[in-house]
Protein backbone atom coordinates (compact mmCIF):
# COMPACT_ATOMS: atom_id res chain seq x y z
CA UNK A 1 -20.64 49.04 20.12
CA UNK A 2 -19.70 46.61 17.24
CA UNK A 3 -20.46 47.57 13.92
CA UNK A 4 -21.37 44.40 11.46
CA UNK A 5 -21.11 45.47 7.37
CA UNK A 6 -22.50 42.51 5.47
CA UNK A 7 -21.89 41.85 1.90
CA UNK A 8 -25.19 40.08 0.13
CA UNK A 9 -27.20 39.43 -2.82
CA UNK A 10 -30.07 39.27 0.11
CA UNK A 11 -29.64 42.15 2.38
CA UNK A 12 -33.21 42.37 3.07
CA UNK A 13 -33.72 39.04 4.26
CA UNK A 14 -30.25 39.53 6.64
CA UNK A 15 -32.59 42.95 7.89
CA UNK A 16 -35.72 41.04 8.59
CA UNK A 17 -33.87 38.14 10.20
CA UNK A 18 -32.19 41.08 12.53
CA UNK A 19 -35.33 42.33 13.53
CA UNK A 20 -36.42 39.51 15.64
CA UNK A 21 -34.61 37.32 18.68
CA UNK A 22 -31.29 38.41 20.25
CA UNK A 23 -30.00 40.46 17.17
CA UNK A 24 -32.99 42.61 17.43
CA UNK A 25 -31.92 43.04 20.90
CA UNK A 26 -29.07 43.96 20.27
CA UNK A 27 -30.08 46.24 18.11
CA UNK A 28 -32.39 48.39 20.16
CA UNK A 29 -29.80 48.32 23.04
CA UNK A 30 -27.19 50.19 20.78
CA UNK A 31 -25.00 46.74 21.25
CA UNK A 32 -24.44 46.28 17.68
CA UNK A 33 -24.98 48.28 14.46
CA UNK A 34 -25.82 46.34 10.99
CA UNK A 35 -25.09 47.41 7.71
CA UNK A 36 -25.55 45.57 4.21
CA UNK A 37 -23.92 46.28 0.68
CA UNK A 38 -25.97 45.10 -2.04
CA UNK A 39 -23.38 42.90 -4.18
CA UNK A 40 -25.65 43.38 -7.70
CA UNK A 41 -24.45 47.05 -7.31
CA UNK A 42 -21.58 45.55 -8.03
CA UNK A 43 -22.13 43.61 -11.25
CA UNK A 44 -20.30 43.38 -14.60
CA UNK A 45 -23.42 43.82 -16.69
CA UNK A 46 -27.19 45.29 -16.82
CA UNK A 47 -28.51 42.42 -15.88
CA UNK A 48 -26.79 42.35 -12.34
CA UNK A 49 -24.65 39.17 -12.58
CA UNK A 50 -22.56 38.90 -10.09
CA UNK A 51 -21.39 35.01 -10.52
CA UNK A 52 -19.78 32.48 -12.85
CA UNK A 53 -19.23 29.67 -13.77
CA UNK A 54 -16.59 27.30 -11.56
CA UNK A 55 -12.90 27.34 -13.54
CA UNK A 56 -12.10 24.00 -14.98
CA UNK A 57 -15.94 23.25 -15.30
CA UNK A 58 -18.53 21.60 -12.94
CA UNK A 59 -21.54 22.03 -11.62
CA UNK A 60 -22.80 25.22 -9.66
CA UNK A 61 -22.04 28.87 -9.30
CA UNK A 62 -19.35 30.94 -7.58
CA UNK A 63 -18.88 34.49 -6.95
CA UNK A 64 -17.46 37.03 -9.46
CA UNK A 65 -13.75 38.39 -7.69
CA UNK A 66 -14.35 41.72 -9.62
CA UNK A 67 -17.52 42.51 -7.92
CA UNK A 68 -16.37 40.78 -4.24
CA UNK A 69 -13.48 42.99 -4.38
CA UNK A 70 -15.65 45.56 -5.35
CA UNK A 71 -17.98 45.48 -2.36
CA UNK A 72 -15.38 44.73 -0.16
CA UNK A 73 -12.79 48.20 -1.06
CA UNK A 74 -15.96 50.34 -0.75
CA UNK A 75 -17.10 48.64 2.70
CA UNK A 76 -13.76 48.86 3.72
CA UNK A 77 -13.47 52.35 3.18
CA UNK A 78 -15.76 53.12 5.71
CA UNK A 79 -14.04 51.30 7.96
CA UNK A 80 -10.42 50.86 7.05
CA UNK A 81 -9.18 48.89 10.52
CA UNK A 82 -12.11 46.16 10.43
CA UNK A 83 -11.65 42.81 10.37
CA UNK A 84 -13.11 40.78 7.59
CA UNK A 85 -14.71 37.73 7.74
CA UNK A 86 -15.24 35.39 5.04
CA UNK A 87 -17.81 32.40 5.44
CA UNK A 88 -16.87 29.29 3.65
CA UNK A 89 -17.21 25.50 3.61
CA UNK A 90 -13.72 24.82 3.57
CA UNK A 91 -13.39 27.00 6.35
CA UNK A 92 -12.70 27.17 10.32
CA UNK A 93 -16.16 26.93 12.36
CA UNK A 94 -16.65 30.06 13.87
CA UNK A 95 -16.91 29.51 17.48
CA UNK A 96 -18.00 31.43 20.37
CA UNK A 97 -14.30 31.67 21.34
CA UNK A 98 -13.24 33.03 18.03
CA UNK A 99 -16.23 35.34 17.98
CA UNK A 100 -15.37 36.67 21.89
CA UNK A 101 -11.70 36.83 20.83
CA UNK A 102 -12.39 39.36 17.43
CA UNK A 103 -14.46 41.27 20.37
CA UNK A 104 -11.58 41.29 22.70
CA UNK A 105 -9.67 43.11 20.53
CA UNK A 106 -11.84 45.26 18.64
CA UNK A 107 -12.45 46.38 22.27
CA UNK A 108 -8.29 46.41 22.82
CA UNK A 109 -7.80 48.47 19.61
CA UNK A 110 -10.84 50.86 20.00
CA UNK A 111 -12.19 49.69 16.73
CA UNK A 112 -15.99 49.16 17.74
């Protein structure tokens, strides 16, 4: 079985979208497991902010590092050996290749 831990300020929309389609599927067939972190658990103040302004100025919002690494050290934790996957823009597209190769050896490793 893979185990998913996702970091979110949503974690109850990622549960509703799991419980329809193939990831609900999954789910019920003991496939996968899904977990979420709430990252506002995480926040610097009362008032749950977890963001900040971009350095040097601009326009939008970006994720607080002290609350990121936050969520992330008690996720990882649980899990010490996981791999940890970081969605981004300037990122790689995560193919099905990639995806089949982090399941090839989480499989390899006994890590699932």
């Amino acid at each position: 079985m893979l185990n998913f831990h996702v970091l979110s300020i949503f974690p109850e929309l990622l549960r509703q979208f799991a419980s329809h389609g193939l990831l609900s599927r999954a789910l019920e067939q003991g496939l996968i497991s899904l977990s979420t972190t709430q990252l506002r658990e995480f926040a610097i103040n009362t008032h749950g902010q977890i963001d900040d302004s971009p350095y040097g100025g601009g326009s939008g919002m970006i994720l607080r590092p002290e609350a990121a690494v936050a969520a992330l050290e008690k996720a990882r934790a649980k899990s010490p050996k996981s791999k940890v996957i970081l969605f981004s823009p300037k990122g790689k597209t995560l193919s099905q290749a990639e995806a089949q190769r982090f399941v090839d050896q989480a499989t390899e490793s006994g890590e699932t």
